[in-house]
PDB file of N, CA and C in Angstrom:
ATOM      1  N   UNK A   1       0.823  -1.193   0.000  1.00  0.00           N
ATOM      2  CA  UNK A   1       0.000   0.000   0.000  1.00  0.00           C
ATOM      3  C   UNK A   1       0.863   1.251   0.000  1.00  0.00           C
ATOM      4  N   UNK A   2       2.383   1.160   1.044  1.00  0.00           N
ATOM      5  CA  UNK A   2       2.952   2.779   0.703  1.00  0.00           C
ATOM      6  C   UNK A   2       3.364   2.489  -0.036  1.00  0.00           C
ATOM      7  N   UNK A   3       4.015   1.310  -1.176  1.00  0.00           N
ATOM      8  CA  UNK A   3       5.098   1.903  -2.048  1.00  0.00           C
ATOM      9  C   UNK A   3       3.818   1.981  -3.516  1.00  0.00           C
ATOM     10  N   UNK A   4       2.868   1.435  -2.940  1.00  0.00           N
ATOM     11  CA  UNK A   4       1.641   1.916  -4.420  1.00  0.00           C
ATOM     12  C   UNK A   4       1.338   3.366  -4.235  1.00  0.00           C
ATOM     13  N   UNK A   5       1.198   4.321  -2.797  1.00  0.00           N
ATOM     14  CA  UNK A   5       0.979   5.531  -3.104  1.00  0.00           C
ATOM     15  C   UNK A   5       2.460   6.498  -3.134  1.00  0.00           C
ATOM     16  N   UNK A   6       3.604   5.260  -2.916  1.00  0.00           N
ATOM     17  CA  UNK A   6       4.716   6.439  -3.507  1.00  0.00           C
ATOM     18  C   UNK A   6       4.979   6.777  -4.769  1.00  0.00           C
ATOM     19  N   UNK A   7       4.610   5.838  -5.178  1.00  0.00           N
ATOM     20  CA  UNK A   7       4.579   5.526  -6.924  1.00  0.00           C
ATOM     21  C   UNK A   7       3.784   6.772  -7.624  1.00  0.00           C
ATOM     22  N   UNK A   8       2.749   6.869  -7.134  1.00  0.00           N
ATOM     23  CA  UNK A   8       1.542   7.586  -7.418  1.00  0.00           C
ATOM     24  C   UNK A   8       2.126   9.313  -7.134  1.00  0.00           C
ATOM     25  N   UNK A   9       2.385   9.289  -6.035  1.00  0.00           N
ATOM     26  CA  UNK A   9       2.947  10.668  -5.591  1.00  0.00           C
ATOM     27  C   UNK A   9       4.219  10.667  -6.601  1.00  0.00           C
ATOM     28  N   UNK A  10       5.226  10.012  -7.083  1.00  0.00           N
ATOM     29  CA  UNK A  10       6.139  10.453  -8.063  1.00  0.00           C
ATOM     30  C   UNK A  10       5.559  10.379  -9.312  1.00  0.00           C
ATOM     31  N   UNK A  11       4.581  10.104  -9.739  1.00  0.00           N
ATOM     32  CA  UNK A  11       4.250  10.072 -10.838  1.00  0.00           C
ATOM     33  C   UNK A  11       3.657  11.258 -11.159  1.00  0.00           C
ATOM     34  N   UNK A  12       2.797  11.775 -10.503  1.00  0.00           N
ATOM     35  CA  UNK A  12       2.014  13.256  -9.736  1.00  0.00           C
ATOM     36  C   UNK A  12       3.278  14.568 -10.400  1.00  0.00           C
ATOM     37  N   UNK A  13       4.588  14.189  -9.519  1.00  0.00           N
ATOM     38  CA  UNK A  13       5.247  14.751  -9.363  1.00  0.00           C
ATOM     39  C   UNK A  13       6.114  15.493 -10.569  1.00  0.00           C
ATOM     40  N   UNK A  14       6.306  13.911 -11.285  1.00  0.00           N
ATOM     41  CA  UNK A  14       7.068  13.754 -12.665  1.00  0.00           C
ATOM     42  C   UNK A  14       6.336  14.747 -13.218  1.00  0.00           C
ATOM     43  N   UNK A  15       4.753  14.236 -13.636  1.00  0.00           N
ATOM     44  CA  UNK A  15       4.232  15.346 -14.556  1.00  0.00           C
ATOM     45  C   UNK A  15       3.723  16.402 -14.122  1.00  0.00           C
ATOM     46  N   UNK A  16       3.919  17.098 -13.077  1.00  0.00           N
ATOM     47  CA  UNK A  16       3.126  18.247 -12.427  1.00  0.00           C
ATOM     48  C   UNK A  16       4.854  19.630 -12.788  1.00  0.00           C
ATOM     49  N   UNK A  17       5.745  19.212 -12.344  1.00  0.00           N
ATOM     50  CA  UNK A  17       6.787  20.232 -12.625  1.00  0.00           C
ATOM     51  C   UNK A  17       7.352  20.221 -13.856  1.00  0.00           C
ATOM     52  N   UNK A  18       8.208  21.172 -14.276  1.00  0.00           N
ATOM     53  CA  UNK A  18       8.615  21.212 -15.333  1.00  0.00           C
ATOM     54  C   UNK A  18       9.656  20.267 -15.143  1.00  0.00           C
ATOM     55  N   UNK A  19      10.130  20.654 -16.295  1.00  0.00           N
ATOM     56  CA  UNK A  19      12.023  19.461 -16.754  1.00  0.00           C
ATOM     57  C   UNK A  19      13.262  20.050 -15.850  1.00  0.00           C
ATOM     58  N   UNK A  20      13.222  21.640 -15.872  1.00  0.00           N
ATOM     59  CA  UNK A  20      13.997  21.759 -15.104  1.00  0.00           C
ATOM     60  C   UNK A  20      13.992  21.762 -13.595  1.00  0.00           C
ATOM     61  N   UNK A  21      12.883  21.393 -13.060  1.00  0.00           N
ATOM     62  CA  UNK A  21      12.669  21.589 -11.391  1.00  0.00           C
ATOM     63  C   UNK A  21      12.634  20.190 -11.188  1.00  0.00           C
ATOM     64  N   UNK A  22      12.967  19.247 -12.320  1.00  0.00           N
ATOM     65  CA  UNK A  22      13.280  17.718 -11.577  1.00  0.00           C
ATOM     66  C   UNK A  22      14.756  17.507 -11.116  1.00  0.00           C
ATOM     67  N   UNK A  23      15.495  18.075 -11.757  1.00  0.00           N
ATOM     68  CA  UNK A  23      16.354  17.710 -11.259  1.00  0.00           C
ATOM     69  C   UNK A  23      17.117  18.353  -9.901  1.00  0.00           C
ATOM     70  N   UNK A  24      17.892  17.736  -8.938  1.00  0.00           N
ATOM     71  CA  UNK A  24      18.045  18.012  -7.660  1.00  0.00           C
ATOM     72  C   UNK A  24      18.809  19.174  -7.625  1.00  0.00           C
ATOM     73  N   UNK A  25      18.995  19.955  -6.874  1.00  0.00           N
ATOM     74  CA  UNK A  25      19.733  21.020  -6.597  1.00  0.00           C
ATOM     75  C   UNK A  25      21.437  20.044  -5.545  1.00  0.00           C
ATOM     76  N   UNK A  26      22.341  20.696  -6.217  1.00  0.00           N
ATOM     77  CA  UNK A  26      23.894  20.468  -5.933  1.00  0.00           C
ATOM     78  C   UNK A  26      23.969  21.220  -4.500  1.00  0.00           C
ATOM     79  N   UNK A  27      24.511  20.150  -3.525  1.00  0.00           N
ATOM     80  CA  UNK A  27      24.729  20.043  -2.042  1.00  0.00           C
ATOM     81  C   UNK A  27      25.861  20.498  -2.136  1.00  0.00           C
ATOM     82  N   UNK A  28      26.818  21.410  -1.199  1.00  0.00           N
ATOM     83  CA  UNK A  28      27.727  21.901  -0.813  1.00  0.00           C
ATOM     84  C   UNK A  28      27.932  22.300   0.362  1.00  0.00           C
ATOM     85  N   UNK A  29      29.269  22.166   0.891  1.00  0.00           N
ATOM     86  CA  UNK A  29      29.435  22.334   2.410  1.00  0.00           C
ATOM     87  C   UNK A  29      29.241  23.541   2.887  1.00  0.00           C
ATOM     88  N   UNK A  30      28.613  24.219   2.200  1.00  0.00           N
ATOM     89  CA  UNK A  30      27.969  26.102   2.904  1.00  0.00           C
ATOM     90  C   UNK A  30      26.434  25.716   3.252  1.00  0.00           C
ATOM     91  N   UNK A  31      25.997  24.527   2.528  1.00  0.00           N
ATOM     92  CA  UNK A  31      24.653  24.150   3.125  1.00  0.00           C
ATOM     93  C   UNK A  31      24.441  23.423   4.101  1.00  0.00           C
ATOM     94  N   UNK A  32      25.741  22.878   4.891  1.00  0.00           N
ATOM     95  CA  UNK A  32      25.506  21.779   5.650  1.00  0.00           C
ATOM     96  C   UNK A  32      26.235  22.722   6.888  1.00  0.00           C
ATOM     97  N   UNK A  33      24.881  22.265   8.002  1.00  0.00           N
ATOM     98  CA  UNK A  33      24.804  22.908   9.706  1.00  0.00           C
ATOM     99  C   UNK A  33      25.805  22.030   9.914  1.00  0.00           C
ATOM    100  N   UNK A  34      26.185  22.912  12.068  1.00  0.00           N
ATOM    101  CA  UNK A  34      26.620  21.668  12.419  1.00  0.00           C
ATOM    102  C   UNK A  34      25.620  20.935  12.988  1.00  0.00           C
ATOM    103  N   UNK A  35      26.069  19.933  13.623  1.00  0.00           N
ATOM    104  CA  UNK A  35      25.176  18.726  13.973  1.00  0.00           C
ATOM    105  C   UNK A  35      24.744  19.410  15.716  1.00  0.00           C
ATOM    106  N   UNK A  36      23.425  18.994  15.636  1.00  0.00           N
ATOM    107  CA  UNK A  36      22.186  19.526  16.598  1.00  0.00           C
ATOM    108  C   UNK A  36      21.738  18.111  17.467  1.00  0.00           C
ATOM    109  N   UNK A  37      22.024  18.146  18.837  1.00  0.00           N
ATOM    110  CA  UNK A  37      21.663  17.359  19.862  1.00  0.00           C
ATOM    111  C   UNK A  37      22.250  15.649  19.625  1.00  0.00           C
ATOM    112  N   UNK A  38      23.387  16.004  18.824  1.00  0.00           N
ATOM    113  CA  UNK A  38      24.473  15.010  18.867  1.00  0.00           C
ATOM    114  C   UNK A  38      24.906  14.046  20.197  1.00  0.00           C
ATOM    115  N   UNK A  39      24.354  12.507  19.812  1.00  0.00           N
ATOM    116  CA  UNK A  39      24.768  11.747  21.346  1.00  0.00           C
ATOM    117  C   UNK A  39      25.571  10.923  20.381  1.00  0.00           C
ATOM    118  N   UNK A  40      26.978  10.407  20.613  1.00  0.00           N
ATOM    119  CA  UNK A  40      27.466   9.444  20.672  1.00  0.00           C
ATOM    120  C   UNK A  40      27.110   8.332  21.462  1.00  0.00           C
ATOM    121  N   UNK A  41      26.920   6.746  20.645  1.00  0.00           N
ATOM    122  CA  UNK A  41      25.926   5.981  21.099  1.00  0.00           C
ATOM    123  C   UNK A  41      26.959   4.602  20.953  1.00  0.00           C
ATOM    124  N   UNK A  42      27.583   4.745  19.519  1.00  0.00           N
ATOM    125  CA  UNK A  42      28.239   3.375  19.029  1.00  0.00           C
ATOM    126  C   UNK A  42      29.575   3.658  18.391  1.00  0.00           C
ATOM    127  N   UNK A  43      30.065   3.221  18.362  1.00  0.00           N
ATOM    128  CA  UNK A  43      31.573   3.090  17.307  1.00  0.00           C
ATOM    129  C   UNK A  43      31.661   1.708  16.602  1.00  0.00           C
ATOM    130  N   UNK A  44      31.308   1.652  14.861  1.00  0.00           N
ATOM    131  CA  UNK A  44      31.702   0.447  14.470  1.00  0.00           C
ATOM    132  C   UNK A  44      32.979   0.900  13.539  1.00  0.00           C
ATOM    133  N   UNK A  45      33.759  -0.132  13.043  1.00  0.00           N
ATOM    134  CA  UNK A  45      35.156   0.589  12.791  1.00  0.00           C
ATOM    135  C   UNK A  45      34.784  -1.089  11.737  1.00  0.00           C
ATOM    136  N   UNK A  46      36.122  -0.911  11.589  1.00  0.00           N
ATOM    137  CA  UNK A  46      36.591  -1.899  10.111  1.00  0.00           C
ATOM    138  C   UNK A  46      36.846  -3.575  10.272  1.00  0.00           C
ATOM    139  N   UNK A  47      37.342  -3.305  11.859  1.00  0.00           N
ATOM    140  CA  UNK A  47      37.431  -4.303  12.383  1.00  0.00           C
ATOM    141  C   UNK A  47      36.300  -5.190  13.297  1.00  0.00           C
ATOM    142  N   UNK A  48      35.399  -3.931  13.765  1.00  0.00           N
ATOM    143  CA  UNK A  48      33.958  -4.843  14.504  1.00  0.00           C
ATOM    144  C   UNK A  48      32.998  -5.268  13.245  1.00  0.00           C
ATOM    145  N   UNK A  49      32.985  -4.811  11.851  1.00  0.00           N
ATOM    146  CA  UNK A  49      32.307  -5.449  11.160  1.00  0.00           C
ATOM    147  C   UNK A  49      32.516  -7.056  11.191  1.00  0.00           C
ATOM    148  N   UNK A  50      33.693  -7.504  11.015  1.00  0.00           N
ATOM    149  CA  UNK A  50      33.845  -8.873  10.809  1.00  0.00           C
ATOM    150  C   UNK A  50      34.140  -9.601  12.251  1.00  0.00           C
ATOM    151  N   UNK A  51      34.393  -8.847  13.516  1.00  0.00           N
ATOM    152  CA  UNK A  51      34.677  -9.394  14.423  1.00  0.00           C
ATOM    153  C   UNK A  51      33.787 -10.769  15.106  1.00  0.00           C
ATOM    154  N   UNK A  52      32.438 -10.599  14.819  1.00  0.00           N
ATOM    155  CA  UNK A  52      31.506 -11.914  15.303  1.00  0.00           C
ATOM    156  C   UNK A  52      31.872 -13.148  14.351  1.00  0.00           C
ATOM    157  N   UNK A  53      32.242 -12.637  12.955  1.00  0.00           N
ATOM    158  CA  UNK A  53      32.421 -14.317  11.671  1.00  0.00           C
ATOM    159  C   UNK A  53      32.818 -15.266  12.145  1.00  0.00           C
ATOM    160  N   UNK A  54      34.050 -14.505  13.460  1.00  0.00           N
ATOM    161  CA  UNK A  54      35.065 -16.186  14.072  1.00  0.00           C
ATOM    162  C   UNK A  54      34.534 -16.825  14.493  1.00  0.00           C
ATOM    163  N   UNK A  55      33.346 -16.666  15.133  1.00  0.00           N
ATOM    164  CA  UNK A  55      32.409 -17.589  16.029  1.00  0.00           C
ATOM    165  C   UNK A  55      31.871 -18.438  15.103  1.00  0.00           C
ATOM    166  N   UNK A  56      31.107 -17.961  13.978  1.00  0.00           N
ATOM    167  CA  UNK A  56      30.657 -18.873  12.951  1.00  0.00           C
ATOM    168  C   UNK A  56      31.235 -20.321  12.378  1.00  0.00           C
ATOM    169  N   UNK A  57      32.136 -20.305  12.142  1.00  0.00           N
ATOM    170  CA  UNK A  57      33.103 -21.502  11.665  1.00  0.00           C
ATOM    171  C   UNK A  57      32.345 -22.670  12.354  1.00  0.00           C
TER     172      UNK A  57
END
């Protein structure tokens, strides 16, 4: 049911704007805040990705 009315809403979308207001506007670091009510929670690193596999064997 949502991805039948997301469909619907981009389709809406496609033909409701012109050609040039589809495409996205270019992100740059003058647009980006700093970060707001920031908790450090986790650290995964390169090495805790694979760290559980050994158990697997």
């Amino acid at each position: 049911y949502v991805t039948y009315w997301f469909c619907l809403f981009s389709e809406f979308q496609m033909f409701s704007l012109p050609s040039f207001q589809k495409r996205r506007r270019r992100i740059d670091r003058s647009m980006i805040g700093e970060p707001t009510n920031f908790v450090h929670t986790a650290h995964v690193g390169s090495g805790d990705l694979f760290s559980g596999m050994n158990s697997v064997s």
